[in-house]
N, C-alpha and C. Protein backbone atom coordinates (compact mmCIF):
# COMPACT_ATOMS: atom_id res chain seq x y z
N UNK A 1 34.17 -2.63 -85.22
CA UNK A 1 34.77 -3.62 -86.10
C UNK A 1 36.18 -3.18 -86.46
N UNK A 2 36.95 -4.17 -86.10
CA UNK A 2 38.60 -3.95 -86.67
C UNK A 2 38.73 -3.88 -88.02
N UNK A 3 39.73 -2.88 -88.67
CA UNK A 3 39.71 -2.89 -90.30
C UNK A 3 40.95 -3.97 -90.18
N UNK A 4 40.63 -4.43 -91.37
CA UNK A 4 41.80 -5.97 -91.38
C UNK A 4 42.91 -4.47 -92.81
N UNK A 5 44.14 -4.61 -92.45
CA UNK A 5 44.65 -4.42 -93.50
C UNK A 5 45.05 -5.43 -94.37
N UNK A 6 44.96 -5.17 -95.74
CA UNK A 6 45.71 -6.42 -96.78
C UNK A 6 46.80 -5.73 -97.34
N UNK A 7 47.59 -6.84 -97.35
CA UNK A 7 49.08 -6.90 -97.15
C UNK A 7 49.48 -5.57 -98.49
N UNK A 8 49.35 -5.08 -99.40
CA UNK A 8 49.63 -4.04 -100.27
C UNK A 8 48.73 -2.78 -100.26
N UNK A 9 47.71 -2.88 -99.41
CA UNK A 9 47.07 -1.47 -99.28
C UNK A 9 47.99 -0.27 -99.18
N UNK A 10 47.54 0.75 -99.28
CA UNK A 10 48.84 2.10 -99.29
C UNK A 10 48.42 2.66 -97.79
N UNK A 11 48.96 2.81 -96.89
CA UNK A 11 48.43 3.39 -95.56
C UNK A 11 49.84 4.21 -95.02
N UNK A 12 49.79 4.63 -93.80
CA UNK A 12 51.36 4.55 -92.87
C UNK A 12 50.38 4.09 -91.87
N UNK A 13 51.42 3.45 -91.12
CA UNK A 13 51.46 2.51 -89.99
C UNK A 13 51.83 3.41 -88.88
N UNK A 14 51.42 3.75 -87.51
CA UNK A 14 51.80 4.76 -86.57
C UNK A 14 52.00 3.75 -85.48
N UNK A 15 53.05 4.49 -85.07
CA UNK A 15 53.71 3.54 -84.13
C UNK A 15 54.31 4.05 -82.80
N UNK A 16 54.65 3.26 -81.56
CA UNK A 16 55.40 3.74 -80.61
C UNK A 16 56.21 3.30 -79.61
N UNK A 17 56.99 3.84 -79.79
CA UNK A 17 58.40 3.69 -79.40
C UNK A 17 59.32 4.15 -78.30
N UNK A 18 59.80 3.05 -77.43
CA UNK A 18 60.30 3.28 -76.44
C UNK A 18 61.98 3.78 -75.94
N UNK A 19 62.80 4.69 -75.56
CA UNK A 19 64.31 4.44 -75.16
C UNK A 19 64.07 4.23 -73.94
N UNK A 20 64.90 3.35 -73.44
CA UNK A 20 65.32 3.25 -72.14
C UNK A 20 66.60 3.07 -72.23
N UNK A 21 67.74 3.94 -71.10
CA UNK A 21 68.82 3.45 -71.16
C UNK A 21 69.64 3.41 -69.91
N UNK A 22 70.17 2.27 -69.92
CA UNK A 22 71.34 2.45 -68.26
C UNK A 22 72.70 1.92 -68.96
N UNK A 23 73.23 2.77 -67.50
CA UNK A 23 74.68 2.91 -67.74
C UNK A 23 75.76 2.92 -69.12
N UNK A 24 75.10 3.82 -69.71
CA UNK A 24 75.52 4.03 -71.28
C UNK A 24 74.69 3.27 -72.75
N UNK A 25 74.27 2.43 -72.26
CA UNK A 25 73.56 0.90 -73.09
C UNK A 25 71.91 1.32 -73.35
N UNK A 26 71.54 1.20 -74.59
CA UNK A 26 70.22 1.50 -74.77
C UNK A 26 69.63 -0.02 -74.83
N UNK A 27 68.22 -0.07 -74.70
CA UNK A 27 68.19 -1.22 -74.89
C UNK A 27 67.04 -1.55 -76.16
N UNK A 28 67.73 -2.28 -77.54
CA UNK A 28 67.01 -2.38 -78.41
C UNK A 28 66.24 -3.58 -78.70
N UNK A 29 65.08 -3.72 -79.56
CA UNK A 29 65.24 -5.06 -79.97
C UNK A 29 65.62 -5.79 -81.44
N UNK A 30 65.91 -6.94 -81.70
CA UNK A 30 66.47 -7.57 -82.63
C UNK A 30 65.12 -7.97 -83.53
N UNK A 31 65.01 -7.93 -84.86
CA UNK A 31 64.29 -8.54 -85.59
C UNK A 31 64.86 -9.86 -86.27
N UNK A 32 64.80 -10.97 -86.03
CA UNK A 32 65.26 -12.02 -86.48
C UNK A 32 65.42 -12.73 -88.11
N UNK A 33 64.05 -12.40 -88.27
CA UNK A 33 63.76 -12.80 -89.95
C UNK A 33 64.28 -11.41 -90.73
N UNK A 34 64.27 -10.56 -90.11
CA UNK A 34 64.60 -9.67 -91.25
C UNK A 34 66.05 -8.68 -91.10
N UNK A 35 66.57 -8.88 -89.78
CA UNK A 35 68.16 -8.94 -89.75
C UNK A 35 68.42 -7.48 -89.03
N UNK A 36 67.42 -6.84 -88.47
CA UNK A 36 67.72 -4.98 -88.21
C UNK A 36 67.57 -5.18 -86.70
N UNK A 37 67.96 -4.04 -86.41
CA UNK A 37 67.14 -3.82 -84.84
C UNK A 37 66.24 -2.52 -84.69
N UNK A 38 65.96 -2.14 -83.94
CA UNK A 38 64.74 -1.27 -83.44
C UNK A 38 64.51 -0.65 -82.01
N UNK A 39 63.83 -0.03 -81.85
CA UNK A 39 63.72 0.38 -80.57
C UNK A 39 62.48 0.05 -80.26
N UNK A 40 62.19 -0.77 -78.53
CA UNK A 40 61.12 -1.61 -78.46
C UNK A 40 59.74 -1.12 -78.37
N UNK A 41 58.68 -1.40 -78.47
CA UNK A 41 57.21 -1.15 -78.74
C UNK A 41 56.90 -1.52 -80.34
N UNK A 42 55.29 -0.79 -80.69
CA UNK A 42 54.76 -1.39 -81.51
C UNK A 42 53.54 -0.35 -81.73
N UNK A 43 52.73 -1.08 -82.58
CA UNK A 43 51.49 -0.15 -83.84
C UNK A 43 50.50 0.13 -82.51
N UNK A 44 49.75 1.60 -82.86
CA UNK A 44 49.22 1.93 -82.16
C UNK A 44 48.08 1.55 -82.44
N UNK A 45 46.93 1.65 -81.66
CA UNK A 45 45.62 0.74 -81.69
C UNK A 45 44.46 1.49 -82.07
N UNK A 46 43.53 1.49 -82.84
CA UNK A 46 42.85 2.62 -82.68
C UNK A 46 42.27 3.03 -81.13
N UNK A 47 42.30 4.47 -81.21
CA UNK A 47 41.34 4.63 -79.46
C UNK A 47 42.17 4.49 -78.35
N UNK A 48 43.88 4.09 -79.12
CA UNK A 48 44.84 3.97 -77.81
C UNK A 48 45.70 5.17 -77.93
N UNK A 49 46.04 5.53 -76.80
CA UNK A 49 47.43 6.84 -76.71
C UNK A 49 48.22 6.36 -76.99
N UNK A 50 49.46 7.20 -77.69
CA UNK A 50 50.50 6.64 -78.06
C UNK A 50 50.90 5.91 -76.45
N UNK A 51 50.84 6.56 -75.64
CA UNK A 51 51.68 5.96 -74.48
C UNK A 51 51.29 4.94 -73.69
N UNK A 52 49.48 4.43 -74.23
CA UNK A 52 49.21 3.10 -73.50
C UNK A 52 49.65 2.54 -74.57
N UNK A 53 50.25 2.80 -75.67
CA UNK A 53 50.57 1.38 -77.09
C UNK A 53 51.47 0.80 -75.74
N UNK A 54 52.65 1.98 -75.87
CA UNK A 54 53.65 1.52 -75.50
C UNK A 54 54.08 0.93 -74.32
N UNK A 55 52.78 1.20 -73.58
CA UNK A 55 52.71 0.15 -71.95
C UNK A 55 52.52 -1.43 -72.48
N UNK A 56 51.28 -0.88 -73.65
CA UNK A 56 50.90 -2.35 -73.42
C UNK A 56 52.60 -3.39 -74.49
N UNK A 57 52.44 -2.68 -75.59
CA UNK A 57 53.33 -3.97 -76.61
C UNK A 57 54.34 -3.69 -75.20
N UNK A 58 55.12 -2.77 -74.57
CA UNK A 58 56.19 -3.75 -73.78
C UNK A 58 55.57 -4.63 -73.06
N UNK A 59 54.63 -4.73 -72.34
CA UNK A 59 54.23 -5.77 -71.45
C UNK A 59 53.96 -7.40 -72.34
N UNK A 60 53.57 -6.81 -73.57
CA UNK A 60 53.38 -7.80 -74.21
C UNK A 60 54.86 -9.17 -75.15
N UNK A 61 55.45 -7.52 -75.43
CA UNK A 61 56.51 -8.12 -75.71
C UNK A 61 57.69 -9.04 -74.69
N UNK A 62 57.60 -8.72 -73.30
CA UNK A 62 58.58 -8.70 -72.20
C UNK A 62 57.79 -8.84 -71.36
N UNK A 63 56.54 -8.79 -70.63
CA UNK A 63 56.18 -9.25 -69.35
C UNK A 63 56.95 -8.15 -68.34
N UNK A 64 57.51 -7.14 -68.78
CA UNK A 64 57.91 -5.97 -67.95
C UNK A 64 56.67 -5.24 -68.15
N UNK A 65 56.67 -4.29 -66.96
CA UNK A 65 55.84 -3.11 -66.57
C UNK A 65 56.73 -1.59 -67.21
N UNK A 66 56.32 -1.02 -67.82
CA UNK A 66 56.95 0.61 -67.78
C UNK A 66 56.24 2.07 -67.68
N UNK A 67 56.97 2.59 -67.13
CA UNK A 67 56.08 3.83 -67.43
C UNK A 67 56.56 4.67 -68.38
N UNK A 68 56.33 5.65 -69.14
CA UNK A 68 56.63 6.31 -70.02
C UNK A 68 56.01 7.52 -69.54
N UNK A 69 57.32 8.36 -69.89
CA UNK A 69 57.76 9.68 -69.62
C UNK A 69 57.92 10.71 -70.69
N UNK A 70 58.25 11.74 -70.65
CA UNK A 70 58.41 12.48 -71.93
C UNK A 70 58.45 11.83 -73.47
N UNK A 71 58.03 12.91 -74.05
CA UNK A 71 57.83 12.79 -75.81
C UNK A 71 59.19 13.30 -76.14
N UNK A 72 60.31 12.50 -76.67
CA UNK A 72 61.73 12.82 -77.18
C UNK A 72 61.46 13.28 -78.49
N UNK A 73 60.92 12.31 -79.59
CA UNK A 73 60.85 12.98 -81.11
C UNK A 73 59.29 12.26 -81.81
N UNK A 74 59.44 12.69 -83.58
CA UNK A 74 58.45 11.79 -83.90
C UNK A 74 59.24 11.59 -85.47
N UNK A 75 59.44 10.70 -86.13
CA UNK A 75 60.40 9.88 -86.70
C UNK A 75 59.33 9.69 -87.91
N UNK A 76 59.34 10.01 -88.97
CA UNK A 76 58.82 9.35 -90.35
C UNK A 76 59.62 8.40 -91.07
N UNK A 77 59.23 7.36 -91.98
CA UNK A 77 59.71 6.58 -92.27
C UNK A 77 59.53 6.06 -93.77
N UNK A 78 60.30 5.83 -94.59
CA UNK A 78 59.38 5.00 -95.41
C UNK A 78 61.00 4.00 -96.30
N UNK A 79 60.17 2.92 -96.57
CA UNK A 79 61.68 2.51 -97.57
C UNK A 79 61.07 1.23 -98.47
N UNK A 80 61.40 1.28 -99.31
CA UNK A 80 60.96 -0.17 -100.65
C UNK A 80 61.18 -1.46 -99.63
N UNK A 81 60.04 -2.15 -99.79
CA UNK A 81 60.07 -3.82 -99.75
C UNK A 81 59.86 -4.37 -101.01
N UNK A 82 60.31 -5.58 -100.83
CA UNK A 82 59.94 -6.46 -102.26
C UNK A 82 58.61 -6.19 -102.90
N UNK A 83 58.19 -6.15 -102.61
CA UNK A 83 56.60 -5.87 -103.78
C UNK A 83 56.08 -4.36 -103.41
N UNK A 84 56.37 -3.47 -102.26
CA UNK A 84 55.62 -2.49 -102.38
C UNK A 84 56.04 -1.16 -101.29
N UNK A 85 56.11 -0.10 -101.07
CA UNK A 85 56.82 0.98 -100.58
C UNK A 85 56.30 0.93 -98.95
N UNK A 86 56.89 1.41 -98.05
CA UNK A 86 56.07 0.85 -96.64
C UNK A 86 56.57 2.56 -96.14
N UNK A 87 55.23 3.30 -95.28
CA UNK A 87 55.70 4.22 -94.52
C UNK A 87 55.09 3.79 -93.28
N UNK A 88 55.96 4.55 -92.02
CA UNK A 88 55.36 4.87 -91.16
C UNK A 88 55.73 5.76 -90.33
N UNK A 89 55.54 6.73 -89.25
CA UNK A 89 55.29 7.53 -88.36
C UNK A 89 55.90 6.76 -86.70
N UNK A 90 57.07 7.00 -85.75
CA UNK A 90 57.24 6.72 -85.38
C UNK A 90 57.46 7.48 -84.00
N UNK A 91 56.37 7.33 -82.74
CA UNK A 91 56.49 8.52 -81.97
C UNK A 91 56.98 7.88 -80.67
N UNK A 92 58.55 8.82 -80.34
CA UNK A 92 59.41 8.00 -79.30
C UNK A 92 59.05 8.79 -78.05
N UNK A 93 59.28 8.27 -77.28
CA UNK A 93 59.08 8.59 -75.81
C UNK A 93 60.16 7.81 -74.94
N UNK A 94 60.78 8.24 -73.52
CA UNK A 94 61.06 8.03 -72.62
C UNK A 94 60.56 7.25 -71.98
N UNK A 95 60.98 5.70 -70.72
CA UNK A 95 60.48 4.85 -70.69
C UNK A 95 61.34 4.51 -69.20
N UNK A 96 60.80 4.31 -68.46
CA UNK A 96 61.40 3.98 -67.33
C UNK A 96 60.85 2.69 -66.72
N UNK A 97 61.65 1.78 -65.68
CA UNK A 97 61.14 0.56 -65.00
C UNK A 97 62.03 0.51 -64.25
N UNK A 98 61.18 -0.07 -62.71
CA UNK A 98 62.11 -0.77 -62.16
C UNK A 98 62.82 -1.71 -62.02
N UNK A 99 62.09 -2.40 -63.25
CA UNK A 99 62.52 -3.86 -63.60
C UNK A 99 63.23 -4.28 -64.62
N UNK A 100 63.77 -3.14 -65.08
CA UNK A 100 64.91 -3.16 -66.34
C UNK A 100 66.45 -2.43 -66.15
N UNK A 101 67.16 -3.24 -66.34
CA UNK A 101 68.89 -2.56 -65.95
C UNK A 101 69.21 -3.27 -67.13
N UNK A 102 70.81 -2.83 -67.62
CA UNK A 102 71.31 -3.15 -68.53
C UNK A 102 72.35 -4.53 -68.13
N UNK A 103 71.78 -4.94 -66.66
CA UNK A 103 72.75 -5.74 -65.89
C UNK A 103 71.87 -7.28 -66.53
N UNK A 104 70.26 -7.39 -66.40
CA UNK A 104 69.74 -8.37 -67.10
C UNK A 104 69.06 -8.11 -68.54
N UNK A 105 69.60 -9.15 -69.62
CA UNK A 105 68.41 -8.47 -70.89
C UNK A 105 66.80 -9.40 -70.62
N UNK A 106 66.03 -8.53 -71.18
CA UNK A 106 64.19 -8.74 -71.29
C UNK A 106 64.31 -10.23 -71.91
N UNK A 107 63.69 -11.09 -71.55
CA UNK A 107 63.07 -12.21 -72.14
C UNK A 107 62.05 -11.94 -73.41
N UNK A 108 62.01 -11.94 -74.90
CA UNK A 108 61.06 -11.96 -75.77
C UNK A 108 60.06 -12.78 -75.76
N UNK A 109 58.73 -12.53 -75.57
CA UNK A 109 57.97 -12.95 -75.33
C UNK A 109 57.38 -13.70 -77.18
N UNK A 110 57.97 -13.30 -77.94
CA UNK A 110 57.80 -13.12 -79.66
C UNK A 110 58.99 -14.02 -80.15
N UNK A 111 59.05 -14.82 -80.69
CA UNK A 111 60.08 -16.12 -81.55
C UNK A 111 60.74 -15.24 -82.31
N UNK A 112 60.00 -14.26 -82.93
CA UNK A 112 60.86 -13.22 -84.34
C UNK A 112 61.67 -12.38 -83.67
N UNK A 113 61.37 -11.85 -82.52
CA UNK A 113 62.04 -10.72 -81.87
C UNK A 113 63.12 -10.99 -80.52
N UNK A 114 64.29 -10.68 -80.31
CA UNK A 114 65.19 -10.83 -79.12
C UNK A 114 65.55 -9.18 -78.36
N UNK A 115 65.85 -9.02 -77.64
CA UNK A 115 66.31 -7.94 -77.21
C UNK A 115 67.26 -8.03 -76.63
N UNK A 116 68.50 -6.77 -76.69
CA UNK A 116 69.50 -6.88 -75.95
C UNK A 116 70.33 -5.43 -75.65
N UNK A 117 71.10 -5.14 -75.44
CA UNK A 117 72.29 -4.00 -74.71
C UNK A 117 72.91 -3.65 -75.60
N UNK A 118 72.91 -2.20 -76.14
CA UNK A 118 73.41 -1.86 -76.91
C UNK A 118 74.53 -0.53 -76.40
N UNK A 119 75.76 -0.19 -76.34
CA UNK A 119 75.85 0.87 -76.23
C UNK A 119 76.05 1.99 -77.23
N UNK A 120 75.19 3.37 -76.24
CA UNK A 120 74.81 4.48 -77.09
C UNK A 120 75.36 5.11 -78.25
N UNK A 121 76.58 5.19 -77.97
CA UNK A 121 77.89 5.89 -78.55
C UNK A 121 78.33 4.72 -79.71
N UNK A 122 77.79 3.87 -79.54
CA UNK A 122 78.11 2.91 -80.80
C UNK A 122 76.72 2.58 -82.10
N UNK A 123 76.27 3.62 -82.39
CA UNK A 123 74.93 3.30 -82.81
C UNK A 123 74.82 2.90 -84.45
N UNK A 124 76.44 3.52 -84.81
CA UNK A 124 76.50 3.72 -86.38
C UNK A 124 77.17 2.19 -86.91
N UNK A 125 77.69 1.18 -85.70
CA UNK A 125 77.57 -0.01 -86.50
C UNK A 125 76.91 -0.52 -86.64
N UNK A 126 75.64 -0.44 -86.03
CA UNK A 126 74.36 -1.99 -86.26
C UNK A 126 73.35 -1.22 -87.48
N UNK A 127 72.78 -1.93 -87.65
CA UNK A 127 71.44 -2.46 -88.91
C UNK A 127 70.39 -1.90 -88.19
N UNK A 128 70.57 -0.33 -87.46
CA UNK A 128 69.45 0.25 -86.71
C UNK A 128 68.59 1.12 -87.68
N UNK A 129 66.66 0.81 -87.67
CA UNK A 129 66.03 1.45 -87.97
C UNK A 129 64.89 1.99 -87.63
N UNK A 130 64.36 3.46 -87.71
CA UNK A 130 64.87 3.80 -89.17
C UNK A 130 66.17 4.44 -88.53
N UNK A 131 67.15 4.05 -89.71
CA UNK A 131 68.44 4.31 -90.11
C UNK A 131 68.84 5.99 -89.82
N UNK A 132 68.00 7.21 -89.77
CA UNK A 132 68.10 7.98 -89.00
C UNK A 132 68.51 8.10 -87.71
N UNK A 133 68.02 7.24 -86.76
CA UNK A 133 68.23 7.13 -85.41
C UNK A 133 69.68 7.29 -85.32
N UNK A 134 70.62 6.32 -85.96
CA UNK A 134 71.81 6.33 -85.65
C UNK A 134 72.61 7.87 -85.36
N UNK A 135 72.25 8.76 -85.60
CA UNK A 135 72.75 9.94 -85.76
C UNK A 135 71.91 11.07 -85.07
N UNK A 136 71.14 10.78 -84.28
CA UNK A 136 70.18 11.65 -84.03
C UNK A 136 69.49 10.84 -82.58
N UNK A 137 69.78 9.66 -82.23
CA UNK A 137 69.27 9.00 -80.33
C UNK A 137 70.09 9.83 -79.76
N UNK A 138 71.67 9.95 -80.16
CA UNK A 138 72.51 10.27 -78.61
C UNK A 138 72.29 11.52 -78.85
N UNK A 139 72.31 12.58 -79.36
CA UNK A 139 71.93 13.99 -79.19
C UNK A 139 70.53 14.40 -78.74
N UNK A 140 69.55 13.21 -79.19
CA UNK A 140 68.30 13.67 -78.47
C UNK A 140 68.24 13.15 -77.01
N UNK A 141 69.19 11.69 -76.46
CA UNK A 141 68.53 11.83 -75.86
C UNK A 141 70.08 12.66 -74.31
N UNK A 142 70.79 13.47 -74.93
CA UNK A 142 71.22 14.38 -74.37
C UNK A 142 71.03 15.41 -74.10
N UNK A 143 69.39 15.63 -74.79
CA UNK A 143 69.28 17.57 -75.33
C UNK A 143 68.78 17.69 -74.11
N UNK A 144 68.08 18.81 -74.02
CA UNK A 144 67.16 19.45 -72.83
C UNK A 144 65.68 19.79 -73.72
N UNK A 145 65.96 20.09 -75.33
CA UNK A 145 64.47 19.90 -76.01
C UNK A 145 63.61 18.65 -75.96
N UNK A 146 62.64 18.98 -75.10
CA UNK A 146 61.42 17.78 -75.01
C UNK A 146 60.99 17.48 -76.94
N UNK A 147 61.07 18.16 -78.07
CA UNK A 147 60.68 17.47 -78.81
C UNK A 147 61.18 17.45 -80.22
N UNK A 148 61.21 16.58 -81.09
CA UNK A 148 62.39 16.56 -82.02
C UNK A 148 61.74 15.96 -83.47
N UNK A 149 61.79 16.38 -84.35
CA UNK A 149 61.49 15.82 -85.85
C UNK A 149 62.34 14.83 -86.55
N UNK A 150 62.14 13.80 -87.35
CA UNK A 150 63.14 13.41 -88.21
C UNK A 150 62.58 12.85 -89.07
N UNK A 151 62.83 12.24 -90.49
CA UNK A 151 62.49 12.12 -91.69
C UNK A 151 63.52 11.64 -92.58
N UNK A 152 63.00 10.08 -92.89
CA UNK A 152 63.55 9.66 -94.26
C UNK A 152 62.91 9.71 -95.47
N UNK A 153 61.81 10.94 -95.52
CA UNK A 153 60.88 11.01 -96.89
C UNK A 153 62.18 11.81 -97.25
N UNK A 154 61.93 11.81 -98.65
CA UNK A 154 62.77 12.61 -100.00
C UNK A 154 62.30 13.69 -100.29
């Protein structure tokens, strides 16, 4: 039996998360109603690996195939919404396809969500979260360390 969450329970949400990038350009996605972007995938399932989440929400999100490759970092999160504090746990990985270049963007398969081309080196103008990333994608994903911490707890 699936646990239904209700909407103010106290939990963190675990999640997973994809980079892929060509020719300088990462490719993120857009949240529409709520104005940020992100890096693409989604909540992990119970009983799923982080790395089938992230097969499946891209397939789901995009109708692309990927494979996923190395564990880059794992990202904590948390920040006030209107009625109540939200954390979550965000574990990124490496993501490859043959069916993704920065030459076409992914079709959203989701009305709320768009995706598009971002380049790397420009990360500190957009509404990217969590808001860590901006300062901490292009060095990770330049390092040679397979694995990396980050944290917006206080």
């Amino acid at each position: 039996m699936r646990h239904t969450v209700h909407k103010h329970e106290r939990h963190t949400e675990l999640l997973s998360r994809g980079v892929f990038t060509h020719d300088g350009k990462i490719l993120l996605a857009y949240n529409k109603k709520k104005k940020h972007m992100f890096l693409p995938g989604g909540h992990i399932e119970f009983g799923e690996s982080a790395k089938e989440a992230l097969i499946r929400e891209i397939e789901e999100e995009t109708g692309i195939t990927v494979q996923v490759s190395s564990f880059i970092a794992a990202v904590e999160h948390q920040w006030q919404g209107k009625t109540h504090q939200h954390c979550e746990i965000n574990l990124i990985f490496f993501m490859t396809s043959t069916n993704l270049s920065s030459q076409k963007t992914p079709e959203s398969r989701e009305p709320n969500i768009e995706f598009l081309w971002h380049p790397l080196h420009d990360l500190t103008s957009i509404n990217l979260q969590p808001s860590l990333l901006k300062a901490k994608l292009l060095q990770w994903v330049g390092a040679d360390i397979q694995s990396n911490w980050g944290s917006t707890f206080r």
